[in-house]
Structures are given as structure tokens and as C-alpha cells.
N, C-alpha and C. Protein backbone atom coordinates (compact mmCIF):
# COMPACT_ATOMS: atom_id res chain seq x y z
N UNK A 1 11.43 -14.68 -6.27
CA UNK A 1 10.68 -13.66 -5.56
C UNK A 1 10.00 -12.76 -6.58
N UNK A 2 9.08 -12.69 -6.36
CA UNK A 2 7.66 -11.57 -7.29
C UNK A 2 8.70 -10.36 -6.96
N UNK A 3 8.45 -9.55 -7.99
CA UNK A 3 8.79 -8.06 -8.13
C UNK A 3 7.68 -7.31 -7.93
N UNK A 4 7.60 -6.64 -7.33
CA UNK A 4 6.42 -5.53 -7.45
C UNK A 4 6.62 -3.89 -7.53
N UNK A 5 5.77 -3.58 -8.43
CA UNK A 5 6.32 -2.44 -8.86
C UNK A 5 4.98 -1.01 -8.30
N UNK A 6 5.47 -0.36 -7.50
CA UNK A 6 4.24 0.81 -7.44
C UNK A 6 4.23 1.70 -8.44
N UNK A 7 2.71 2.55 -8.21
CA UNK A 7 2.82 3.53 -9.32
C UNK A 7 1.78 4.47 -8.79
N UNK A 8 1.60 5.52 -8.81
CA UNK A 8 0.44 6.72 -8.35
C UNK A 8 0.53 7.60 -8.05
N UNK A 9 1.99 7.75 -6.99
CA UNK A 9 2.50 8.74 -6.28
C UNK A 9 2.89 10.13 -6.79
N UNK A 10 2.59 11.30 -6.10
CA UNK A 10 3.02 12.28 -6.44
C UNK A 10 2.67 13.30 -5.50
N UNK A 11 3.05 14.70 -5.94
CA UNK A 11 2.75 15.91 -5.21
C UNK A 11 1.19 15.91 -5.53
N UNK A 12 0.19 16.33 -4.24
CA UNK A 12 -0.59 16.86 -3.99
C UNK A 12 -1.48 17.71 -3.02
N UNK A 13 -1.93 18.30 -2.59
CA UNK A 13 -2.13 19.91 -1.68
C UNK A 13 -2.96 18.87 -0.93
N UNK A 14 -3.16 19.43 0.48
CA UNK A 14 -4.29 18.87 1.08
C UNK A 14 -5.21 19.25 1.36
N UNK A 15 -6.46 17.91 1.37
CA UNK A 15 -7.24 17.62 1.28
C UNK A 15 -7.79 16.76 -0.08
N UNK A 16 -6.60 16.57 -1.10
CA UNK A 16 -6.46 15.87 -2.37
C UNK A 16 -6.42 14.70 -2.16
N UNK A 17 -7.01 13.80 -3.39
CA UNK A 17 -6.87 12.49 -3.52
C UNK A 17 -6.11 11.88 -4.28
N UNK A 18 -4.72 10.74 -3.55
CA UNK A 18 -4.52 10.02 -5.09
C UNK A 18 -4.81 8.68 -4.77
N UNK A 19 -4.55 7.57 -6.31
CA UNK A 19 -4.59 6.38 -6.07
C UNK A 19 -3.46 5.92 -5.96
N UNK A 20 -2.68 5.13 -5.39
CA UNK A 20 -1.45 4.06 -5.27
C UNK A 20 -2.08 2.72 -6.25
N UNK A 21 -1.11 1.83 -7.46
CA UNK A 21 -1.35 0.74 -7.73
C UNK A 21 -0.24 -0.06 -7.28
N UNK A 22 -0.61 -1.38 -7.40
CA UNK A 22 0.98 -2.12 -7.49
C UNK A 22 0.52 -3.39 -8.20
N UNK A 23 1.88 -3.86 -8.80
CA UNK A 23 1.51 -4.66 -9.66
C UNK A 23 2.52 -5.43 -9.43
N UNK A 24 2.21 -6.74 -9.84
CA UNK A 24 3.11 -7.84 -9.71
C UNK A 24 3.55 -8.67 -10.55
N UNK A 25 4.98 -8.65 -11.16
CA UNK A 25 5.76 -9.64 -11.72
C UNK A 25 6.51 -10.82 -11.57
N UNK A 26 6.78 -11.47 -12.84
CA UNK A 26 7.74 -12.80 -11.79
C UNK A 26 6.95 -14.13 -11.60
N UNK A 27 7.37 -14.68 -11.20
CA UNK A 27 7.10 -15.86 -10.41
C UNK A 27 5.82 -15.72 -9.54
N UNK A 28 4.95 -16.61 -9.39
CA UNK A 28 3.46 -16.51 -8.62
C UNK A 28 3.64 -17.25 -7.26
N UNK A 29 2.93 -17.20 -6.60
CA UNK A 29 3.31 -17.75 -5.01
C UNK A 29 1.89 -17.40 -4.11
N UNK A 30 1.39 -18.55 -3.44
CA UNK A 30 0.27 -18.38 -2.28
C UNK A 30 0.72 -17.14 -1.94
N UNK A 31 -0.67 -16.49 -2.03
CA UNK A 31 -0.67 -15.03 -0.77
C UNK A 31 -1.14 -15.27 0.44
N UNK A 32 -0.69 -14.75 1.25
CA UNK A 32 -2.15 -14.61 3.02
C UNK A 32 -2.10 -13.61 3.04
N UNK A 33 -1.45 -12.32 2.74
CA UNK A 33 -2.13 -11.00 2.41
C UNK A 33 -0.99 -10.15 1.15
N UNK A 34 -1.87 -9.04 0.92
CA UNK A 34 -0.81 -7.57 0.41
C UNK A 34 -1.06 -6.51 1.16
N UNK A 35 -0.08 -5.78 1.63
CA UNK A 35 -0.15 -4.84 2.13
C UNK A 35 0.48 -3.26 1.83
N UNK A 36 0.24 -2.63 2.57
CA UNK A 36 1.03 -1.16 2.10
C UNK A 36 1.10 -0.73 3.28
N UNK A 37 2.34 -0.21 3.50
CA UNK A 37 3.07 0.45 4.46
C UNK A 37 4.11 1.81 4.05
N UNK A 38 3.71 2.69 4.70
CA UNK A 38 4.74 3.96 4.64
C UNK A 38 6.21 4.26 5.64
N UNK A 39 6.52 5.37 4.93
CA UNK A 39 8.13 5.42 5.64
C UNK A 39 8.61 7.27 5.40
N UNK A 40 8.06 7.16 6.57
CA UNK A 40 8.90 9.39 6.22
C UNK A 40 10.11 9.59 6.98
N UNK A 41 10.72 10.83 6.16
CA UNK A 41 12.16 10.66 6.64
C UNK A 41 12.32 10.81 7.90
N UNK A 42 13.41 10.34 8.72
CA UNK A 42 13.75 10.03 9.88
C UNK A 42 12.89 9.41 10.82
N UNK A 43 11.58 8.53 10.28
CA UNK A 43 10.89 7.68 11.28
C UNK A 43 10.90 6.52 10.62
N UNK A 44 10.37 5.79 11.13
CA UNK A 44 10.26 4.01 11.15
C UNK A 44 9.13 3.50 9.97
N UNK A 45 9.20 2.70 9.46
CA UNK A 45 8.67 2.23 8.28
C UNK A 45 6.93 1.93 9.24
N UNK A 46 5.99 2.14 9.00
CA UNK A 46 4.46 1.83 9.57
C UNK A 46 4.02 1.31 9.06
N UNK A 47 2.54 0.44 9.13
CA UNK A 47 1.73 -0.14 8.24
C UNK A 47 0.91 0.46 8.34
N UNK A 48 -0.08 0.69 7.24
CA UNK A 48 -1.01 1.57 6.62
C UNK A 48 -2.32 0.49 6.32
N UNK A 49 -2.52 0.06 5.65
CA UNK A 49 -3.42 -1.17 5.57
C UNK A 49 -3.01 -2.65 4.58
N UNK A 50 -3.87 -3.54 4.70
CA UNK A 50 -3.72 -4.38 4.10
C UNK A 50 -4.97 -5.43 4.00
N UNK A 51 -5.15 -6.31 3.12
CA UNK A 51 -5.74 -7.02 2.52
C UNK A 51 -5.92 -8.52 2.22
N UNK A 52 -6.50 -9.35 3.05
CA UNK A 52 -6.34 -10.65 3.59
C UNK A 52 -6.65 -11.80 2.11
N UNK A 53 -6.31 -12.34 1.39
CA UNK A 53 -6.12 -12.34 0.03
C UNK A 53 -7.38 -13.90 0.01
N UNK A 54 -7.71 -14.41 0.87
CA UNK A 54 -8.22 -15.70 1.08
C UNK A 54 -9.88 -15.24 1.03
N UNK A 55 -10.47 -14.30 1.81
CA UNK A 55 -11.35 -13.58 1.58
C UNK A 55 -11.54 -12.69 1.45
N UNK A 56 -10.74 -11.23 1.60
CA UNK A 56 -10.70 -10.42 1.20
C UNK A 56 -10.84 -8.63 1.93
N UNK A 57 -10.49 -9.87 3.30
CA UNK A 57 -10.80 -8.65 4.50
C UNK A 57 -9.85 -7.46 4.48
N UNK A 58 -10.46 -6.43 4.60
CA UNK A 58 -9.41 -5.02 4.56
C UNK A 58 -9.30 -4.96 6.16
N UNK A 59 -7.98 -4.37 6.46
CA UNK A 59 -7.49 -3.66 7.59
C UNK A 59 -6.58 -2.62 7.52
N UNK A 60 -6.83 -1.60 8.49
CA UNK A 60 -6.35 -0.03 8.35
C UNK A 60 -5.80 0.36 9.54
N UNK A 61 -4.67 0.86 9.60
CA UNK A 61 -4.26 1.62 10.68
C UNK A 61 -5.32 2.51 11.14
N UNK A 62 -5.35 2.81 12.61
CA UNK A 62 -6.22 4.20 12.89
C UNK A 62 -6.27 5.52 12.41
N UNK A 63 -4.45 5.66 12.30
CA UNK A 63 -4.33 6.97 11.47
C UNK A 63 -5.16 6.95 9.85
N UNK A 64 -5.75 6.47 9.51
CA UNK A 64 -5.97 5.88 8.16
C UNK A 64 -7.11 5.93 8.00
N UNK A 65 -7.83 5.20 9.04
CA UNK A 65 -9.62 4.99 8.57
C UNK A 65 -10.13 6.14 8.44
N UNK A 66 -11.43 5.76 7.49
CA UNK A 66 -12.14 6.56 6.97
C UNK A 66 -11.60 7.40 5.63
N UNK A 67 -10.26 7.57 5.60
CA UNK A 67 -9.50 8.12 4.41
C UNK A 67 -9.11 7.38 3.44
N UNK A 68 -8.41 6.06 3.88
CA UNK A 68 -7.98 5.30 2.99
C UNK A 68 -8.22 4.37 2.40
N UNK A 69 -8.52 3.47 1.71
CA UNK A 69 -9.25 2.51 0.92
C UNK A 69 -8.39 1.57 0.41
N UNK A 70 -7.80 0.33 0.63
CA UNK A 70 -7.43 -0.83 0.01
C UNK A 70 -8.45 -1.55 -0.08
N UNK A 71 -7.68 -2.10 -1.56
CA UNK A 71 -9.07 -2.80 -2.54
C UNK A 71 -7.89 -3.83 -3.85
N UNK A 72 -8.33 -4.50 -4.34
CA UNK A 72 -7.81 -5.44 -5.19
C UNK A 72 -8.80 -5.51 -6.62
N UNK A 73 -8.48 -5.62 -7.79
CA UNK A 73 -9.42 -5.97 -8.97
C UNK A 73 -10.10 -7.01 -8.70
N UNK A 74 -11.04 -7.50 -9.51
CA UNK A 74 -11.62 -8.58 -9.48
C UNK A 74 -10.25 -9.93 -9.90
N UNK A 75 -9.57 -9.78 -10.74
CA UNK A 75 -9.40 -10.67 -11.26
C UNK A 75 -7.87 -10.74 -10.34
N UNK A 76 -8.14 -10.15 -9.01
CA UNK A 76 -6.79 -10.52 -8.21
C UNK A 76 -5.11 -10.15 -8.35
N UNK A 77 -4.97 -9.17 -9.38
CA UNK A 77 -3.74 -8.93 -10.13
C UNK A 77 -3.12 -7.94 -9.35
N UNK A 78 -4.02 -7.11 -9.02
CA UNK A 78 -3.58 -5.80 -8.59
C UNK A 78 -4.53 -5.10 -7.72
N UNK A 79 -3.69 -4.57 -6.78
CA UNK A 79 -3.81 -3.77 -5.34
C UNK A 79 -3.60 -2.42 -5.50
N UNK A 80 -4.99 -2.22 -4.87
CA UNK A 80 -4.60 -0.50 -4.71
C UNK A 80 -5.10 0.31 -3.88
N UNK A 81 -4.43 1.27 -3.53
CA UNK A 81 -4.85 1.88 -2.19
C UNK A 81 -5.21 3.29 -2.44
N UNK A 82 -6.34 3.43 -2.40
CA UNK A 82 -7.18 4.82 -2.60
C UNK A 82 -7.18 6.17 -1.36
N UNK A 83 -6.21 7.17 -1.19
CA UNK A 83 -6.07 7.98 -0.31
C UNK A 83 -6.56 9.13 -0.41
N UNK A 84 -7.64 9.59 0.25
CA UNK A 84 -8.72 10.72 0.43
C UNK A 84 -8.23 11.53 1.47
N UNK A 85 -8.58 13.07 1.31
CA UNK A 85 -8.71 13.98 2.34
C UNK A 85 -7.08 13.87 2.76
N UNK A 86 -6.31 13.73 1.98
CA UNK A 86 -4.55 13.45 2.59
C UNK A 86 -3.84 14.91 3.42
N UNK A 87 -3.81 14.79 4.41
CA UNK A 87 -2.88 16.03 5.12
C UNK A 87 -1.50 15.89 4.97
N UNK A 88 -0.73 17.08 5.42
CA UNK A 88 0.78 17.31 5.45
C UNK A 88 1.75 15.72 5.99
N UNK A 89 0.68 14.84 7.08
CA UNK A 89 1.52 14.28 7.75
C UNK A 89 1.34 12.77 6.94
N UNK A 90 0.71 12.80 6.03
CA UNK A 90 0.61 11.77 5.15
C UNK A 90 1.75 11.48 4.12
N UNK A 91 2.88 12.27 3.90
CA UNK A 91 4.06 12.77 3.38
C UNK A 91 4.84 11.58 3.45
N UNK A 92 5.02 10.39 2.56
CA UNK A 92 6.10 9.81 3.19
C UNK A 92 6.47 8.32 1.76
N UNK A 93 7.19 8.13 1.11
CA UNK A 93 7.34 6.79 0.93
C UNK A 93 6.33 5.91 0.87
N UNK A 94 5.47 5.33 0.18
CA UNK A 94 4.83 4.25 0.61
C UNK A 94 5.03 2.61 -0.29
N UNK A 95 5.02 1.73 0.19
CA UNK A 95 5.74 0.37 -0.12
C UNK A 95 4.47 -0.60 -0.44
N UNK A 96 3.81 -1.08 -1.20
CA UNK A 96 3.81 -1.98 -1.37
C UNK A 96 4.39 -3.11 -0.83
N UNK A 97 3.48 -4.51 -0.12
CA UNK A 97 4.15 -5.77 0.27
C UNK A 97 3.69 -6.66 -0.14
N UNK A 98 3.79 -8.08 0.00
CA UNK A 98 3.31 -9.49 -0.30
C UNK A 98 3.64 -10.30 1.05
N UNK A 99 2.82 -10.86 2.14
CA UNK A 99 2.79 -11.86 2.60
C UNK A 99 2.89 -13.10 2.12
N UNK A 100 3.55 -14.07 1.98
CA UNK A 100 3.55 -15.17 1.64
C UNK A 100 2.72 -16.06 2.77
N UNK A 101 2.04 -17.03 1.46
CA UNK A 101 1.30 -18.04 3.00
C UNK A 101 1.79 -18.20 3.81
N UNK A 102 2.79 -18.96 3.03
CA UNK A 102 4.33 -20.00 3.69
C UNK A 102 4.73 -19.22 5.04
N UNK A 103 4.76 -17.94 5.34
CA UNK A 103 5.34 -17.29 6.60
C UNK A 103 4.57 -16.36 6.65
N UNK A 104 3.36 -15.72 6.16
CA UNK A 104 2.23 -14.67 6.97
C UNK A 104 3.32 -13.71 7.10
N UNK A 105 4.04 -13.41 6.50
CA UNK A 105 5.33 -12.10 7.42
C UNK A 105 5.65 -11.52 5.86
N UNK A 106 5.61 -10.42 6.21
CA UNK A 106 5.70 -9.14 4.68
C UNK A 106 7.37 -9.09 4.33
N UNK A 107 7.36 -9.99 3.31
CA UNK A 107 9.12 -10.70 3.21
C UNK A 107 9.33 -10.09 1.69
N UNK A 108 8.40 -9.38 1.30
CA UNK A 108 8.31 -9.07 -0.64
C UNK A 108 8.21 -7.47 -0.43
N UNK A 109 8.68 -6.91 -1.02
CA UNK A 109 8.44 -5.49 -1.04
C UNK A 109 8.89 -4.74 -2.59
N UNK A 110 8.21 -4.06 -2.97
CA UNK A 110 8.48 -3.06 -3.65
C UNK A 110 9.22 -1.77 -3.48
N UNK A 111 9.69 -1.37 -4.59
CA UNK A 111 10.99 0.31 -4.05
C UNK A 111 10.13 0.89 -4.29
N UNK A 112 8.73 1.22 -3.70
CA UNK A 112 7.94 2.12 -3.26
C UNK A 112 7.86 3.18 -4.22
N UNK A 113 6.69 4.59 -3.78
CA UNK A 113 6.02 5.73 -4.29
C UNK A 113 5.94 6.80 -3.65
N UNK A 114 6.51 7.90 -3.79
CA UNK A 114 6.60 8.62 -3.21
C UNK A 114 5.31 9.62 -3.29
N UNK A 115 4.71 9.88 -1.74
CA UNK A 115 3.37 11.21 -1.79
C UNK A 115 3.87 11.91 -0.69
N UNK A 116 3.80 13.07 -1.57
CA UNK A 116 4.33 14.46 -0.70
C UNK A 116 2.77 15.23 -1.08
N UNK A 117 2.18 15.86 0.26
CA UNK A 117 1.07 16.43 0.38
C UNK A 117 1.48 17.66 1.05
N UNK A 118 1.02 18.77 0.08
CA UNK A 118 1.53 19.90 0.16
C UNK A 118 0.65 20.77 1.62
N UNK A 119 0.61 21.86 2.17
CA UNK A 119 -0.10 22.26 3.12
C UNK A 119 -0.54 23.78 2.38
């Protein structure tokens, strides 16, 4: 199983921007997507957007559009999710995933990044 490791996270006030990266170690494996999903305390893990790895289609939660930006390098290595205009309720854990072809189902995860957006 790929390791993936995030990196970006931190305190910032709102209406601030940060970037999320993630990067991947290990062993290589067909993608059908990467994704990123958040998790704040005492609610349920959500998906945030993700990135269809075959052509390259982005998809975004509603809470999300227009703010958030997943995007990949050219050379396919690394994912990253660009978060604009971030409010208080944007506060939460966010995870890095890997779809595998083999099962289309987000079975890879990273121990995540924490963004706390100040008010």
C-alpha cells in the first residue's frame, strides 16, 4: 500500500489562503482517482473534492466550489488542493486519498493536515 503523506496545513484567519500537497510513497498502483476529504471534531469524515486520474476531471463538493481548487503536477506525482476565501467552518482535518482502479473506492489514506481558520 502507497503511503501518502500531507503537508500545508496550518492556522489561518479568514478569508486566507492555503495550499494542501500530498505526496506519494511506496509501491505504485493504477489510480481511478485522488481525492481529499475532511473531518472536524465530532462530525463525520466528508469529501471535499477529487480528481479523476485517467483524464483529469476535477469534482467538488458544493460547500467547496468556487473556493477550492484540486489540481495535480504535470508529471502526475502530486496532488494538491488550493483553498481560497477559507471561513471558520472550513476548520477540520483534511486527508488525502487514493482510489485504486482495482475497486474505484478510497481504500489509501493519509494521517492527514490539520487547517484551523481563525474568525
Amino acid at each position: 500500500q502507497a503511503q501518502l503523506v500531507e503537508s500545508g496545513g496550518g492556522l489561518v484567519q479568514a478569508g486566507g489562503s492555503l495550499r494542501l500537497s500530498c505526496a506519494a510513497s511506496g509501491r505504485t498502483f493504477s489510480r481511478y482517482a485522488m481525492g481529499w476529504f475532511r473531518q472536524a471534531p465530532g462530525k463525520t469524515r466528508e469529501y471535499v473534492a477529487s480528481i479523476t486520474w485517467s483524464d483529469g476531471n476535477t469534482y467538488y463538493a458544493e460547500s467547496v466550489k468556487g473556493r477550492f481548487t484540486i489540481s495535480r503536477n504535470s508529471a502526475k506525482t502530486t496532488v494538491y488542493l488550493q483553498m481560497n476565501n477559507l471561513n471558520p467552518e472550513d476548520t477540520a482535518v483534511y486527508y488525502c486519498a487514493i482510489a485504486p482502479m482495482t475497486t474505484r473506492s478510497y481504500d489509501h489514506w493519509g494521517q492527514g493536515a490539520q487547517v484551523t481558520v481563525s474568525s
